[in-house]
C-alpha atoms as a PDB file:
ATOM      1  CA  UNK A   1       0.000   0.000   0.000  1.00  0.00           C
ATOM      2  CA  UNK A   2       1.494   3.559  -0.714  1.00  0.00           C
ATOM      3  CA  UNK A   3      -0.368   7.123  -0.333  1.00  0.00           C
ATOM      4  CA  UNK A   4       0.469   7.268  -3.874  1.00  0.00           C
ATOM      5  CA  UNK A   5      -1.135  10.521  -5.102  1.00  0.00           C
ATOM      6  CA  UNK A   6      -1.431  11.597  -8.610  1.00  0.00           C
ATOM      7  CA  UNK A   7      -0.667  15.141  -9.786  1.00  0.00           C
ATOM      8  CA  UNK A   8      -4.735  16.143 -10.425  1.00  0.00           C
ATOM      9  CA  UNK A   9      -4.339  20.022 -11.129  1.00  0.00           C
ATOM     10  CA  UNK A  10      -7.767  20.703 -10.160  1.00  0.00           C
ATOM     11  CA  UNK A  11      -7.378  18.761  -6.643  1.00  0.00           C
ATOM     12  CA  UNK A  12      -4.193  19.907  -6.136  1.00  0.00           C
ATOM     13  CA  UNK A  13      -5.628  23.722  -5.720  1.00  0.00           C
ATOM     14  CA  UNK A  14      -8.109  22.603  -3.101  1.00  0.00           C
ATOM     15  CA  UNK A  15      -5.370  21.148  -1.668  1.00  0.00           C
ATOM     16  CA  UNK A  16      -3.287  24.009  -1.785  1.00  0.00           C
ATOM     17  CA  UNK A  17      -5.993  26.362  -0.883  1.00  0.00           C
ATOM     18  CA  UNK A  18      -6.605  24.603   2.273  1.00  0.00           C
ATOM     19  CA  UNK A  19      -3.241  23.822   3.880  1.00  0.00           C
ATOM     20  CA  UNK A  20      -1.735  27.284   2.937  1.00  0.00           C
ATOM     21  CA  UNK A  21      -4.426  29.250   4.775  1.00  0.00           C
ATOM     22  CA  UNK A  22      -3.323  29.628   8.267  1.00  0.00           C
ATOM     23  CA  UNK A  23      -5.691  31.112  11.482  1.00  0.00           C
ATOM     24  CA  UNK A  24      -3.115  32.189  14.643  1.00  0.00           C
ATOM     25  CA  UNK A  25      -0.872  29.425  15.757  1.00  0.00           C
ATOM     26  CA  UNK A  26      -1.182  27.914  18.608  1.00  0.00           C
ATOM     27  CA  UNK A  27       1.431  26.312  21.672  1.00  0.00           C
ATOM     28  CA  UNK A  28       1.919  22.641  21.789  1.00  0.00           C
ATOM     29  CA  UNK A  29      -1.328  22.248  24.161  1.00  0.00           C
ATOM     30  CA  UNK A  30      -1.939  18.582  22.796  1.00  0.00           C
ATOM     31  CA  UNK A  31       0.537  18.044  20.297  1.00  0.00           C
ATOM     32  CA  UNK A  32       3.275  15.878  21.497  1.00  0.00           C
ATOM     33  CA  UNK A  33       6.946  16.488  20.785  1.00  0.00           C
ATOM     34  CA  UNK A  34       8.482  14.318  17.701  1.00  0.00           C
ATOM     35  CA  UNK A  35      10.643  12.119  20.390  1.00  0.00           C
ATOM     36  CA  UNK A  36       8.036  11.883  23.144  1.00  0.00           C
ATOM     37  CA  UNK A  37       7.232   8.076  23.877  1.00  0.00           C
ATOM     38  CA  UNK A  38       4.059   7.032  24.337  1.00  0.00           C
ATOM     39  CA  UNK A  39       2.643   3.235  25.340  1.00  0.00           C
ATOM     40  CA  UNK A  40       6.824   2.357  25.626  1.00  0.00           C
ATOM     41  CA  UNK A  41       7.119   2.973  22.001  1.00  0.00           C
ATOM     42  CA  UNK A  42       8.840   5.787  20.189  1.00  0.00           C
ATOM     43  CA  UNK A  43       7.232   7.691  17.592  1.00  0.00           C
ATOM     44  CA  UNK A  44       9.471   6.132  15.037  1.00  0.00           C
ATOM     45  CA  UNK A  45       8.182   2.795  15.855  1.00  0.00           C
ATOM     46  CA  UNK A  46       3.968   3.844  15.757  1.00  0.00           C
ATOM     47  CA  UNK A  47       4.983   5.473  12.272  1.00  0.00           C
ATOM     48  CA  UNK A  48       6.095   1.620  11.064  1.00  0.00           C
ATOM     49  CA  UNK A  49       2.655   0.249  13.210  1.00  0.00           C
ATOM     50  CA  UNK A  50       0.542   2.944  11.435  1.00  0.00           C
ATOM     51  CA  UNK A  51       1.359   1.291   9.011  1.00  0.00           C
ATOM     52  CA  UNK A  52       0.510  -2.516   9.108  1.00  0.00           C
ATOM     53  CA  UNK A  53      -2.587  -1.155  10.553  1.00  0.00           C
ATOM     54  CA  UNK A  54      -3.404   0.875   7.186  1.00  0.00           C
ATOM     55  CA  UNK A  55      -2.252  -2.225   4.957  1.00  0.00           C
ATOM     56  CA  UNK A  56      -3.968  -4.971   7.126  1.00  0.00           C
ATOM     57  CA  UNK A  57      -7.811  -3.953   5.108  1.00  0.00           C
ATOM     58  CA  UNK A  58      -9.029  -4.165   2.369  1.00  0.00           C
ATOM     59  CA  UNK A  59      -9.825  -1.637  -0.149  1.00  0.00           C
ATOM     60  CA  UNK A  60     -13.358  -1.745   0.490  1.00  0.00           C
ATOM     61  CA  UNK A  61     -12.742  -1.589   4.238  1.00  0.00           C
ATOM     62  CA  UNK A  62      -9.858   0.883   4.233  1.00  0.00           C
ATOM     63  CA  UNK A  63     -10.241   3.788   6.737  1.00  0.00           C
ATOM     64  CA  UNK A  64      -7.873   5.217   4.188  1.00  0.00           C
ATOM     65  CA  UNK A  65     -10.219   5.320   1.368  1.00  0.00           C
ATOM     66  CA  UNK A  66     -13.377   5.933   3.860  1.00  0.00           C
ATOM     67  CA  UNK A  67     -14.883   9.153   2.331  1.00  0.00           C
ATOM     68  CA  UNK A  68     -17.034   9.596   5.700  1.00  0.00           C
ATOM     69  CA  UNK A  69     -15.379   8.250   8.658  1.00  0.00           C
ATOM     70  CA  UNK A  70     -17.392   5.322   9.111  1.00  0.00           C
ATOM     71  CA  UNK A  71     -14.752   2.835   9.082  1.00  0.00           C
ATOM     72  CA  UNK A  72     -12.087   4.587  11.608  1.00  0.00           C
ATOM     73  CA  UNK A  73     -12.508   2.387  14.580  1.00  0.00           C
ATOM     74  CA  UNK A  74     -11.200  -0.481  12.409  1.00  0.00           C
ATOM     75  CA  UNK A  75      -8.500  -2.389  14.077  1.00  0.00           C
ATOM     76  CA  UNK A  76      -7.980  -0.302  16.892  1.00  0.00           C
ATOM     77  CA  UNK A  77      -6.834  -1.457  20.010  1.00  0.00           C
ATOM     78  CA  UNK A  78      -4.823  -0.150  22.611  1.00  0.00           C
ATOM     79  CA  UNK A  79      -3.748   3.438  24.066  1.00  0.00           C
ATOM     80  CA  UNK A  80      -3.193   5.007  20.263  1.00  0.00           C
ATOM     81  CA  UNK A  81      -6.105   5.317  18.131  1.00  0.00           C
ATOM     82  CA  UNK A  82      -4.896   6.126  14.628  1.00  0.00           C
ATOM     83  CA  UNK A  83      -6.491   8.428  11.943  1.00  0.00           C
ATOM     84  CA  UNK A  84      -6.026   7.696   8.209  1.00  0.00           C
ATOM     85  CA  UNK A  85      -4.727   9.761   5.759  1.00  0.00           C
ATOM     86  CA  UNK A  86      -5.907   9.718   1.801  1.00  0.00           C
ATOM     87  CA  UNK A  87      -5.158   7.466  -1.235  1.00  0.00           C
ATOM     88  CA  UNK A  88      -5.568  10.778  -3.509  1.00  0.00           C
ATOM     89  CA  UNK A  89      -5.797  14.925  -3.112  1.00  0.00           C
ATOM     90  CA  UNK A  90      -9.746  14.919  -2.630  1.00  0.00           C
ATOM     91  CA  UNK A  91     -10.876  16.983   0.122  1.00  0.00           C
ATOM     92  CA  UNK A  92     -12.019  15.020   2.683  1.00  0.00           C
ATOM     93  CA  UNK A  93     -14.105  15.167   5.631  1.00  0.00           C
ATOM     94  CA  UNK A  94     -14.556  12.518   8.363  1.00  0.00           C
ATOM     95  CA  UNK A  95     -16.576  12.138  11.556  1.00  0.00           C
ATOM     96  CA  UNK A  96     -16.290   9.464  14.007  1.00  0.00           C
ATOM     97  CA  UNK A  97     -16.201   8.797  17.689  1.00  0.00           C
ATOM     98  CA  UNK A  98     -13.231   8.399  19.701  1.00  0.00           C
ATOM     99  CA  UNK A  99     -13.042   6.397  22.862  1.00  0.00           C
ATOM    100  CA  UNK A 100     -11.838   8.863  25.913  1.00  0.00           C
ATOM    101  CA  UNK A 101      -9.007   8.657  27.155  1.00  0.00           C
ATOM    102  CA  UNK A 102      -6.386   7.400  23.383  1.00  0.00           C
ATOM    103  CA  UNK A 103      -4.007   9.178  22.655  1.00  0.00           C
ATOM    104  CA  UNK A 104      -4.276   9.930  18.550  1.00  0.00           C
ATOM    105  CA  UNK A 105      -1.631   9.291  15.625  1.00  0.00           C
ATOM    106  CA  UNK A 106      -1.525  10.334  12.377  1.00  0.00           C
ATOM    107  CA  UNK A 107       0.199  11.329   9.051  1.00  0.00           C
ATOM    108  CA  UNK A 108       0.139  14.968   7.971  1.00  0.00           C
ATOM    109  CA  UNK A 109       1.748  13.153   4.721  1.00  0.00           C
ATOM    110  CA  UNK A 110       3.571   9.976   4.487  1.00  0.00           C
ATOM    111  CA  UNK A 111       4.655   7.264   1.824  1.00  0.00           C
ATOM    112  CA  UNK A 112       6.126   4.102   2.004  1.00  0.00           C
ATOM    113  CA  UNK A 113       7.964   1.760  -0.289  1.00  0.00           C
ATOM    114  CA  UNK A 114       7.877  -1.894  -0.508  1.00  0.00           C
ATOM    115  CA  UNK A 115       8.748  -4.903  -3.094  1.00  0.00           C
ATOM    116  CA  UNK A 116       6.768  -5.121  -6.226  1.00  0.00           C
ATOM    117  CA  UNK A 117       7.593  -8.997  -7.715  1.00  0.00           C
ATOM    118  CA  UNK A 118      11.137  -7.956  -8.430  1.00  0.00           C
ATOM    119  CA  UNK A 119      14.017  -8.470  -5.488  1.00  0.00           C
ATOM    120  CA  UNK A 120      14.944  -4.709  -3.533  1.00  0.00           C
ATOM    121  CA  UNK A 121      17.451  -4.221  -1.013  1.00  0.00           C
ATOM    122  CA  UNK A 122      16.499  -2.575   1.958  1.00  0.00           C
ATOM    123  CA  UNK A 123      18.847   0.254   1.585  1.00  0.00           C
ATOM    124  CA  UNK A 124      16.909   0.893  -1.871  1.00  0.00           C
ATOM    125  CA  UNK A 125      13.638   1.331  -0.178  1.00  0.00           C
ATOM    126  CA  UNK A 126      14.443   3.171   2.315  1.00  0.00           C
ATOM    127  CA  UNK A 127      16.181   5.619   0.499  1.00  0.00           C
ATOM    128  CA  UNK A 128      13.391   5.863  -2.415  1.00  0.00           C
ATOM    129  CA  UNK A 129      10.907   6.892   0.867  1.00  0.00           C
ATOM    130  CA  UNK A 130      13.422   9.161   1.973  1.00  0.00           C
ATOM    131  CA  UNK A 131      13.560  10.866  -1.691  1.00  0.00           C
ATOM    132  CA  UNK A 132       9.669  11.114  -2.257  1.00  0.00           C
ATOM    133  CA  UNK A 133       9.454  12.644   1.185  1.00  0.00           C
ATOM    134  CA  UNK A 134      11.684  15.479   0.363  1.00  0.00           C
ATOM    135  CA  UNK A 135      10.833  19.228  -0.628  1.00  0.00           C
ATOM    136  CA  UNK A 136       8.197  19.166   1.624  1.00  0.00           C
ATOM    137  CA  UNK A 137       6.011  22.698   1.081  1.00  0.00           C
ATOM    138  CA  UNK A 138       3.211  23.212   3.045  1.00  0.00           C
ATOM    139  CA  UNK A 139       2.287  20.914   6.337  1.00  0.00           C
ATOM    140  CA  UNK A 140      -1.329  21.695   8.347  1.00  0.00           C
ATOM    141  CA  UNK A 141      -2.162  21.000  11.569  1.00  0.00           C
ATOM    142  CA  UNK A 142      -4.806  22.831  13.327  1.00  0.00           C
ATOM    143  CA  UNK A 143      -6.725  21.560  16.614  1.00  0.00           C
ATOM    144  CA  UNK A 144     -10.086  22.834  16.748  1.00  0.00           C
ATOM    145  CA  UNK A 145      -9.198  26.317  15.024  1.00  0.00           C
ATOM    146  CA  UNK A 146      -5.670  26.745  16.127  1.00  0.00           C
ATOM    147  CA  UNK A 147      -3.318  25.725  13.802  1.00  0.00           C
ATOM    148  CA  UNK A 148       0.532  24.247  14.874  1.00  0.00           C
ATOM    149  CA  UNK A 149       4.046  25.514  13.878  1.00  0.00           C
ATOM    150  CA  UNK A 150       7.070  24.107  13.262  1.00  0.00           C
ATOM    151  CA  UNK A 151       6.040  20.497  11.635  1.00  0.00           C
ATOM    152  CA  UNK A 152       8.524  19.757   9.471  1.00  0.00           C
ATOM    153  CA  UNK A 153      10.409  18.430  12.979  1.00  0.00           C
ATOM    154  CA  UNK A 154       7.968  15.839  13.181  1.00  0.00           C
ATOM    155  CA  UNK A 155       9.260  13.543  10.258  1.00  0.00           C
ATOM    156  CA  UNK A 156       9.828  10.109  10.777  1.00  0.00           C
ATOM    157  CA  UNK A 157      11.760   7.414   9.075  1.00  0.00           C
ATOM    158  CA  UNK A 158      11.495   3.903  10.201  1.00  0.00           C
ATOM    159  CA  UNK A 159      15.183   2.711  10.677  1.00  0.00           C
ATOM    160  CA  UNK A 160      14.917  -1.006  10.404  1.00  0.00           C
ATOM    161  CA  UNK A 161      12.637  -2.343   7.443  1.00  0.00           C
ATOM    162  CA  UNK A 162       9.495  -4.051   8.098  1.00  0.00           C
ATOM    163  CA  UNK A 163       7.109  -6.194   6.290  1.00  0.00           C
ATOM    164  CA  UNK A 164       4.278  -3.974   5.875  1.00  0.00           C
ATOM    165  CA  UNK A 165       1.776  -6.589   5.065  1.00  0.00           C
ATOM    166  CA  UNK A 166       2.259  -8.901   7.926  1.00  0.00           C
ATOM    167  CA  UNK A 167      -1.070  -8.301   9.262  1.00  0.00           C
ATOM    168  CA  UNK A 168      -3.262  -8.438   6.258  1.00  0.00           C
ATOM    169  CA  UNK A 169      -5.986 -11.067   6.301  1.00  0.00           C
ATOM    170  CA  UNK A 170      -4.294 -13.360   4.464  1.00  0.00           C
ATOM    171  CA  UNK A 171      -0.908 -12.545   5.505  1.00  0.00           C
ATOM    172  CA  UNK A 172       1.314 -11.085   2.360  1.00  0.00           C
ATOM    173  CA  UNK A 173       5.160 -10.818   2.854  1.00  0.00           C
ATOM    174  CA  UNK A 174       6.034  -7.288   1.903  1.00  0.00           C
ATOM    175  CA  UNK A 175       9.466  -7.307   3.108  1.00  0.00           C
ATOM    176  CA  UNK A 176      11.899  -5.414   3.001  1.00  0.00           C
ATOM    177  CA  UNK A 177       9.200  -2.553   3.214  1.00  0.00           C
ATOM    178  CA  UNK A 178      10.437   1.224   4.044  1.00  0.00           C
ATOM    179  CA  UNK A 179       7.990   4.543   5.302  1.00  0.00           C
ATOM    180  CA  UNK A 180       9.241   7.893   5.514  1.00  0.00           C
ATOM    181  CA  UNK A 181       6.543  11.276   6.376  1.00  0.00           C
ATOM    182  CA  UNK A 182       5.660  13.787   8.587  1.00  0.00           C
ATOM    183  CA  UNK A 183       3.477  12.846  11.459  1.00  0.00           C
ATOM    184  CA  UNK A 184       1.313  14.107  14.575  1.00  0.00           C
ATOM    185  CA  UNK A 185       1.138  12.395  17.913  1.00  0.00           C
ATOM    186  CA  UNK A 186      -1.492  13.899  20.411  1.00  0.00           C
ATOM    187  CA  UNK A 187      -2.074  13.676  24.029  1.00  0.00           C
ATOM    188  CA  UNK A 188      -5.526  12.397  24.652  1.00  0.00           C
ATOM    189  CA  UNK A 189      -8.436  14.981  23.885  1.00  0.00           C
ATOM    190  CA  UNK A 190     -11.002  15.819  26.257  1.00  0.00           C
ATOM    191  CA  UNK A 191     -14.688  14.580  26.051  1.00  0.00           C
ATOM    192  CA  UNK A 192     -16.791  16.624  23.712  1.00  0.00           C
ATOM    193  CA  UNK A 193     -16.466  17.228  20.098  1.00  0.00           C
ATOM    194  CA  UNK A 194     -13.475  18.343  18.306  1.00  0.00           C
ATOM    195  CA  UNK A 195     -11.954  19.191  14.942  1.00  0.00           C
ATOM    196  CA  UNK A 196      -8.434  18.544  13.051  1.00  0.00           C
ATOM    197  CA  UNK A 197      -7.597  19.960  10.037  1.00  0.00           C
ATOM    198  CA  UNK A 198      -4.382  18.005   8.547  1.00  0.00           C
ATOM    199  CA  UNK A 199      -2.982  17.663   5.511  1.00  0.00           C
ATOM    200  CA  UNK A 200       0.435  18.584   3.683  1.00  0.00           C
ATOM    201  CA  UNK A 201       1.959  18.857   0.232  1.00  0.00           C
ATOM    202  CA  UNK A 202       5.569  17.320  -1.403  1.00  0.00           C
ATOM    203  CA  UNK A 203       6.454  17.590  -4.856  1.00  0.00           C
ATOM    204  CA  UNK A 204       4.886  14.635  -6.493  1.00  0.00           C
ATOM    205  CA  UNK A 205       1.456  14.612  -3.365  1.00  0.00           C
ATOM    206  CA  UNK A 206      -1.013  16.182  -0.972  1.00  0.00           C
ATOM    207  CA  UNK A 207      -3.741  15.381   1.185  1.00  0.00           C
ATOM    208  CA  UNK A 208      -6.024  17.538   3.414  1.00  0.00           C
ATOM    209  CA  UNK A 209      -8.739  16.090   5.955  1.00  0.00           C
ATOM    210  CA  UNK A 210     -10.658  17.551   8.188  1.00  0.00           C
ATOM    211  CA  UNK A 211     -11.893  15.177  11.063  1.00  0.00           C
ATOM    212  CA  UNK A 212     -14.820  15.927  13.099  1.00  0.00           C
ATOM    213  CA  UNK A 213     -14.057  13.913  16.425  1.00  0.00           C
ATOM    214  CA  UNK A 214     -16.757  13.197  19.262  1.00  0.00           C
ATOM    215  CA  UNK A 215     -14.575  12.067  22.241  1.00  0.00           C
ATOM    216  CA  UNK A 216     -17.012   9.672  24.521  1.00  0.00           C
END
């Protein structure tokens, strides 16, 4: 699975018109710092779980292609609940309900890289994530109105490859498998309803979503 996004012109301005407008910033109120740990893992490591979670539906299950937000409690578990990104630039808005108390991880943009029938080194992968990753222009987050700074510090590259598909249903071995992309951890948000706008744009992909969470 990759957030493969092609270069729609059209889409591409919505994009763009989203993620480049920009209400006050805010302070770090539930944004976590890049190398804050959470559940004994680093951020690093939920980047690589992220995901086997995204790759382990499919298509017609994906939270990632969910155009509503009526598939994001699948597979969750645990004290991170993660959000899905987009397969393309489409606008899109989600609503679902978040169990109090999870913390909540996400990609502003991400890719990954992973074998496709002929042999790959590991090396190879991860530095083809590390090049589409690159030139990054424009990264959004804002928490109910108040958008973050300082994003780009939150990329993450996952070290060690991984088979990303070790958790589909059948199992498919996808190693050596590499991810590279820019990502938000947040502390848990208060009961009540909430909305994050986040999204980003590198040279070759975008994505914006705007989530409409009701913590319970």
């Amino acid at each position: 699975m990759r957030n493969v996004i092609r270069r729609h012109a059209t889409a591409c301005r919505v994009a763009a018109l989203f993620l480049l407008s920009a209400p006050a910033f805010a302070g770090e109120s539930y944004l976590l710092p890049p190398d804050a740990v959470v559940a004994g893992r680093s951020q690093e490591d939920w980047s690589r779980v992220w995901w086997e979670w995204a790759a382990s539906f499919e298509h017609a299950e994906s939270p990632v292609a969910d155009l509503t937000g009526e598939r994001c409690a699948g597979h969750q578990s645990g004290d991170v609940w993660f959000l899905a990104g987009t397969y393309g630039t489409r606008r899109t808005f989600r609503t679902c309900t978040v169990p109090r108390g999870k913390h909540l991880f996400f990609p502003l943009i991400n890719y990954v890289v992973m074998p496709n029938g002929a042999p790959v080194s590991c090396k190879a992968v991860t530095n083809t994530a590390a090049d589409v990753t690159d030139g990054v222009s424009s990264l959004v987050l804002r928490i109910d109105g108040e958008r973050h700074a300082d994003l780009a510090r939150h990329r993450q590259a996952t070290r060690d490859c991984f088979d990303i598909g070790e958790l589909a249903t059948p199992p498919v071995r996808l190693y050596p498998s590499a991810a590279n992309g820019y990502y938000a951890m947040l502390r848990p948000l208060p009961p009540g309803t909430h909305v994050i706008d986040l999204g980003g744009i590198l040279p070759s992909m975008a994505q914006a979503v705007t989530y409409t969470l009701v913590v319970e």
